[in-house]
Protein backbone atom coordinates (compact mmCIF):
# COMPACT_ATOMS: atom_id res chain seq x y z
CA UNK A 1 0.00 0.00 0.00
CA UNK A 2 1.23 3.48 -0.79
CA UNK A 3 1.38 6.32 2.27
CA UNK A 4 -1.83 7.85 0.56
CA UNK A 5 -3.44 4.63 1.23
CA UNK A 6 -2.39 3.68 4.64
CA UNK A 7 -3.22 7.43 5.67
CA UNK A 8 -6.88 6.22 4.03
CA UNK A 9 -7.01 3.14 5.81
CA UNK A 10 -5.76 4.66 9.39
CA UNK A 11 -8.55 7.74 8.90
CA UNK A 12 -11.01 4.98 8.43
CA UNK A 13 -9.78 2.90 11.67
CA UNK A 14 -10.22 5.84 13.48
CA UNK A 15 -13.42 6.88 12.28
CA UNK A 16 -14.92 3.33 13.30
CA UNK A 17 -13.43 3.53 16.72
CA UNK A 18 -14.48 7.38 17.34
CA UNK A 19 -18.52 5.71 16.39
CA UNK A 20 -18.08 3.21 18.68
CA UNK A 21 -17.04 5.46 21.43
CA UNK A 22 -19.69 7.73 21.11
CA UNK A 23 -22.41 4.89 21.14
CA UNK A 24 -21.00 3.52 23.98
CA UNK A 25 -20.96 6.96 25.66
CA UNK A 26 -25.00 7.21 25.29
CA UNK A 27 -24.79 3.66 27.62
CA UNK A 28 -22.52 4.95 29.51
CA UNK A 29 -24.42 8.45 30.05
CA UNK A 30 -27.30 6.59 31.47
CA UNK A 31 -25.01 4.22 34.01
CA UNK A 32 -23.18 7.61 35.20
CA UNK A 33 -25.29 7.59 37.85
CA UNK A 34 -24.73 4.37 39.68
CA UNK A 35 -21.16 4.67 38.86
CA UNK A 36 -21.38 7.89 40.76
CA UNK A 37 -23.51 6.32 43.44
CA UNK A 38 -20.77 3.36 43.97
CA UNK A 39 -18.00 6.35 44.05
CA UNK A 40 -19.51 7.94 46.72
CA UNK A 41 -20.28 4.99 49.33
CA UNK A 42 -16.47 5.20 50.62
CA UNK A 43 -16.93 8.39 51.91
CA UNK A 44 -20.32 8.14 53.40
CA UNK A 45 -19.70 4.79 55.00
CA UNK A 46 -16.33 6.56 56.51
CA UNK A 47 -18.78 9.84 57.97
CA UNK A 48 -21.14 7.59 59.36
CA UNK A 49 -17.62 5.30 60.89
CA UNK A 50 -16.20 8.62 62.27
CA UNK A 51 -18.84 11.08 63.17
CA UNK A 52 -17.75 13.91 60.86
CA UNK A 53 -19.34 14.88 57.87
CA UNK A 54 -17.78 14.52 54.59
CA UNK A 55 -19.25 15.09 51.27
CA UNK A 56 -18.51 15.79 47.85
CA UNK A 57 -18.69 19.06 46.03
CA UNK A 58 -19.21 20.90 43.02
CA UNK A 59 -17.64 24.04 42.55
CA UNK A 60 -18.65 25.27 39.24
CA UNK A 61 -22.94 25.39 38.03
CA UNK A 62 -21.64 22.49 35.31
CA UNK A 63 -19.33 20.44 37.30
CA UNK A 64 -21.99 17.59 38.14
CA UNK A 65 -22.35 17.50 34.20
CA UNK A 66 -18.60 17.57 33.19
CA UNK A 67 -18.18 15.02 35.63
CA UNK A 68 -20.99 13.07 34.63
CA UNK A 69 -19.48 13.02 31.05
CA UNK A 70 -16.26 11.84 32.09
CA UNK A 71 -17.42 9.42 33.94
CA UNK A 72 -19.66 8.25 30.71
CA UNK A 73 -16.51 8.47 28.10
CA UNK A 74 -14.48 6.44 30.88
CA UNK A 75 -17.61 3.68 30.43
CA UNK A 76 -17.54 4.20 26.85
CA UNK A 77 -14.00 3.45 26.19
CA UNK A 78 -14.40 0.06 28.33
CA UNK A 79 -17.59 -1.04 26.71
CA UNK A 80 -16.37 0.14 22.73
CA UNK A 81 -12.84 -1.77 23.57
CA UNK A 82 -13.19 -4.95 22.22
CA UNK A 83 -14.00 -2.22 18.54
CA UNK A 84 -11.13 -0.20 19.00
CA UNK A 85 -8.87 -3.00 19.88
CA UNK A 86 -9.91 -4.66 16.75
CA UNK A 87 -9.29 -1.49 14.98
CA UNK A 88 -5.84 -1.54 15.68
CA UNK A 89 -5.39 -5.09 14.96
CA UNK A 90 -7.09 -4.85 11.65
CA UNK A 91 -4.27 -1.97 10.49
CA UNK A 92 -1.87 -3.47 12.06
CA UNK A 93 -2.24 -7.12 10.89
CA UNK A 94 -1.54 -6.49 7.07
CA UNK A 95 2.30 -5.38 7.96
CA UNK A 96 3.13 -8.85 10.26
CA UNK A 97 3.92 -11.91 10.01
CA UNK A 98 2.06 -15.26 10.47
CA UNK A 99 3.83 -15.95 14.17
CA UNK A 100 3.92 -12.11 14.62
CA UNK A 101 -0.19 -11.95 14.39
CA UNK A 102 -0.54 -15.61 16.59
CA UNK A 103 1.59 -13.43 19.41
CA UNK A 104 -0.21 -10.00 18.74
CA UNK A 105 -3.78 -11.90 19.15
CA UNK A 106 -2.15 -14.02 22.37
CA UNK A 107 -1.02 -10.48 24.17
CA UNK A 108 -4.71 -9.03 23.77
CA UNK A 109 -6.36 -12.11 24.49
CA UNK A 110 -4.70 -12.07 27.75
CA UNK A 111 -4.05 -8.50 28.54
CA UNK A 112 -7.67 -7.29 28.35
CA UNK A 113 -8.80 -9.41 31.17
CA UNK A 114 -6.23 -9.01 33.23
CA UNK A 115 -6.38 -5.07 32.70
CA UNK A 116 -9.89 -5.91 33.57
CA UNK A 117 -9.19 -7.76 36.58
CA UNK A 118 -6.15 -5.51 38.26
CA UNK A 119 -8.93 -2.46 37.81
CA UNK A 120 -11.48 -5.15 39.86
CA UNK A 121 -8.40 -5.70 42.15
CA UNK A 122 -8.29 -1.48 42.77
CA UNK A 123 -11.82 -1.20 43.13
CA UNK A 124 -11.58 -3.17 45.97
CA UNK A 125 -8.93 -1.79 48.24
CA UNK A 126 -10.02 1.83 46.79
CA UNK A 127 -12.45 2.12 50.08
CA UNK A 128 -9.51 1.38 52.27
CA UNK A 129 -7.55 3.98 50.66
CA UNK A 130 -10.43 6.56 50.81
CA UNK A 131 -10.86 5.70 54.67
CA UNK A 132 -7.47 6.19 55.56
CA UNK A 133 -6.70 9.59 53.71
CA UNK A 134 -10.23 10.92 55.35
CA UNK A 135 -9.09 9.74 58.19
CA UNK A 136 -6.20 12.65 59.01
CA UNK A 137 -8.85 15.32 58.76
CA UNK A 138 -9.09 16.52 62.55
CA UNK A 139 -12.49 15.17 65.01
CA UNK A 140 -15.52 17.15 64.37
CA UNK A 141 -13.77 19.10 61.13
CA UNK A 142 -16.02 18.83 57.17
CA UNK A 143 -14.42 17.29 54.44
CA UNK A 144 -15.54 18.71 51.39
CA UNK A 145 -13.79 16.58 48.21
CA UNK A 146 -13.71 18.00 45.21
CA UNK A 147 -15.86 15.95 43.31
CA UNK A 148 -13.44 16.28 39.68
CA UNK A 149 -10.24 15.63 42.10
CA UNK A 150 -11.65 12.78 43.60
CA UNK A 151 -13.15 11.13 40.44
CA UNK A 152 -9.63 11.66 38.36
CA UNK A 153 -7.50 10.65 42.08
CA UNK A 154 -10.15 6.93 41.52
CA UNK A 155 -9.36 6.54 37.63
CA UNK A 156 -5.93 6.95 38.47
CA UNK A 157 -5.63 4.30 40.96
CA UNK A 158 -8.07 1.60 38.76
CA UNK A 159 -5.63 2.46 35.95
CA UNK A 160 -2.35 1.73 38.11
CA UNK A 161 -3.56 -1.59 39.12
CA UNK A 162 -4.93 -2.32 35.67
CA UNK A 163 -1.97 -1.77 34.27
CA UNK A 164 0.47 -3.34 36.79
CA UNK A 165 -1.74 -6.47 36.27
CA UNK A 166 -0.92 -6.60 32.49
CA UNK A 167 3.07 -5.60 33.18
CA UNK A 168 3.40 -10.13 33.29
CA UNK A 169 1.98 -10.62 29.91
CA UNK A 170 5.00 -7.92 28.67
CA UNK A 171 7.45 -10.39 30.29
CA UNK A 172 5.69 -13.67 28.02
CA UNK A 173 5.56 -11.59 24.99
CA UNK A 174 9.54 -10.58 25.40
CA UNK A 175 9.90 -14.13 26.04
CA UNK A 176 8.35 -15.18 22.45
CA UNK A 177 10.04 -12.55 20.79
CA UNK A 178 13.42 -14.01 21.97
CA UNK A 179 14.30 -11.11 23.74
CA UNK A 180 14.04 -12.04 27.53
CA UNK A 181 14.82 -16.11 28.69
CA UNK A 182 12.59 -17.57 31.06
CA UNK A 183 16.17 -18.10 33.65
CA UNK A 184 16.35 -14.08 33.11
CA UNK A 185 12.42 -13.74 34.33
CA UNK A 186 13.25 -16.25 37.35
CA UNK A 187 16.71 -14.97 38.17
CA UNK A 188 15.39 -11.51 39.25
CA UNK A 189 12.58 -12.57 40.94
CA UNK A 190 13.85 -11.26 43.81
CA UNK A 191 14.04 -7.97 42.73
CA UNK A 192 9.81 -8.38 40.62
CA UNK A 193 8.78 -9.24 44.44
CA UNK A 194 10.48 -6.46 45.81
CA UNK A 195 9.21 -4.01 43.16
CA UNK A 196 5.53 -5.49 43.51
CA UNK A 197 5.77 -4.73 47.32
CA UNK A 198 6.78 -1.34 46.90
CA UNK A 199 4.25 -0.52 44.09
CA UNK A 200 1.65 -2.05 46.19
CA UNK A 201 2.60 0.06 49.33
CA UNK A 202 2.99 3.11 47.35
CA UNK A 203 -0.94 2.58 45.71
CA UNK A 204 -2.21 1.37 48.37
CA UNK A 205 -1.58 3.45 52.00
CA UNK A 206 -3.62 2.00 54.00
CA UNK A 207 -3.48 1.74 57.90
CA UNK A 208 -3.75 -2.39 57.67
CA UNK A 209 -1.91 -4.30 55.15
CA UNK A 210 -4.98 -6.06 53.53
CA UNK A 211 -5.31 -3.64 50.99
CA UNK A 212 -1.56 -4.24 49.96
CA UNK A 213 -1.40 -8.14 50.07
CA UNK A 214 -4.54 -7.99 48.29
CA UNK A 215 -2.71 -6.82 45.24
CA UNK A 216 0.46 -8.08 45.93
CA UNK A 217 -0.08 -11.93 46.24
CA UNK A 218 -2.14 -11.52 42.79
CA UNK A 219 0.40 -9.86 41.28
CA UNK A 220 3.35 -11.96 42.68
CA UNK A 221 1.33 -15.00 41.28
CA UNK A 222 0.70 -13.29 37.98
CA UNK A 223 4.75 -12.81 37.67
CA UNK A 224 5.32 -16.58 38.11
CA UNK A 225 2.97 -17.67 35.98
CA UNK A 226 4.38 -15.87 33.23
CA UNK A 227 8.08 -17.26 33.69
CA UNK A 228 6.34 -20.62 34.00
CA UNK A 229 4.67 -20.10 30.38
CA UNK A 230 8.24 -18.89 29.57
CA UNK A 231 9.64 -21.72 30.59
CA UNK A 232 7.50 -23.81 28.53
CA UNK A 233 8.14 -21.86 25.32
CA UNK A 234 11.88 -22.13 26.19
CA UNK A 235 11.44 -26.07 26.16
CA UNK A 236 9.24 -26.08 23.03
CA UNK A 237 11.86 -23.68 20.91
CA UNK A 238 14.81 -25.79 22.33
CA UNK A 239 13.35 -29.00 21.21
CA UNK A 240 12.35 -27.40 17.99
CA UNK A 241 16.20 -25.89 17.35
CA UNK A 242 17.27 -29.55 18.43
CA UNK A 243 15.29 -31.68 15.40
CA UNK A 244 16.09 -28.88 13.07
CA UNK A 245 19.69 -29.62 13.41
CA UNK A 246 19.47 -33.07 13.33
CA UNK A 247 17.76 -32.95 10.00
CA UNK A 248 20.49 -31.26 8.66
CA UNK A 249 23.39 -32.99 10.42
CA UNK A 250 24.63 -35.61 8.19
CA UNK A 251 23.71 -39.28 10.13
């Protein structure tokens, strides 16, 4: 294809995936409001806990309907994934090769549900978090979140865990490129745990460590899985590299 063409096919890509969105956004328009409802339970279950009152607010006449946009984009982008994803794969497939497209469609296969999962993983220690931060404002004193801050301080945290979930299937896909061994991926584990650990305490400051082992043990598991599929395709391209020089040894 010339550059004219590929400029064609990429405007078209985008087009599709910019539809999609916007659909999804009408869905996720009308679901705004139980996302919002679910948002704010943290912080009413922690002024009931403590006594104090703490609430969120809006300081501009439209901020309950900017935020209730962003929060229906954010929907929209989850729900219109699987469209976009395929987007990308559809321009990008026509440039690869055969065991370049099997690992392409292995890394999304995997990585989307464990994005998916590591944002499940955040939504559950995110109350902790919430409790804890509240929890330095002084007895009998009104916390009054901003309502924007407080949405883009959530999405920030889902997205951290999300994407510290997916950080494993990196390791695989290094492995399968021939870039990274699966000894290299075990060798250092001592340094993965001692990274997870640190990126768990740093997202997740919570009085208790619950909140922390409750991403870390995940995560450490998620890490030895992938040298364990490593492994595997270690063995397999081993045995392979052994019969192919055998066939062309002389007997």
């Amino acid at each position: 294809m010339s550059l004219a063409a590929h400029l064609l096919e990429l405007r078209k890509r985008i087009v599709i995936s910019v539809v999609a969105i916007l659909v999804a956004a009408i869905v996720g328009f009308w679901a705004s409001d139980w996302v919002f409802y679910a948002l704010q339970q943290p912080i009413i279950a922690v002024a009931e806990s403590s006594g104090r009152e703490a609430a969120l607010n809006f300081e501009t006449v439209a901020g309950a309907f900017d935020l209730r946009i962003q929060i229906a984009l954010t929907i929209a982008v989850v729900i219109a994934a699987p469209i976009w994803l395929y987007q990308i794969w559809a321009f990008l497939t026509p440039g690869l090769m055969k065991n370049e497209r099997r690992y392409i469609v292995g890394f999304l296969g995997s990585a989307v549900p464990l994005f998916l999962l590591g944002c499940y993983a955040g939504w559950l220690v995110m109350p902790h978090i919430v409790e804890l931060m509240i929890g330095f404002a002084p007895a009998g004193s009104i916390s009054n979140l901003g309502a924007r801050y407080y949405y883009d301080f959530i999405l920030k945290l889902l997205l951290a865990t999300g994407i510290a979930f997916v950080l494993p299937v990196f390791l695989v896909l290094l492995n399968f490129a021939g870039i990274l061994s699966a000894l290299a991926i075990i060798k250092g584990w001592r340094i993965a745990i001692l990274a997870i650990v640190l990126f768990t305490a740093i997202a997740t400051p919570a009085a208790d460590v619950v909140s922390m082992f409750l991403l870390a043990i995940p995560m450490v598991v998620l890490y030895f899985l992938a040298a364990g599929v490593a492994f595997l395709n270690d063995r397999r391209r081993a045995k392979r590299d052994q019969s192919v020089l055998e066939s062309v040894l002389p007997s």
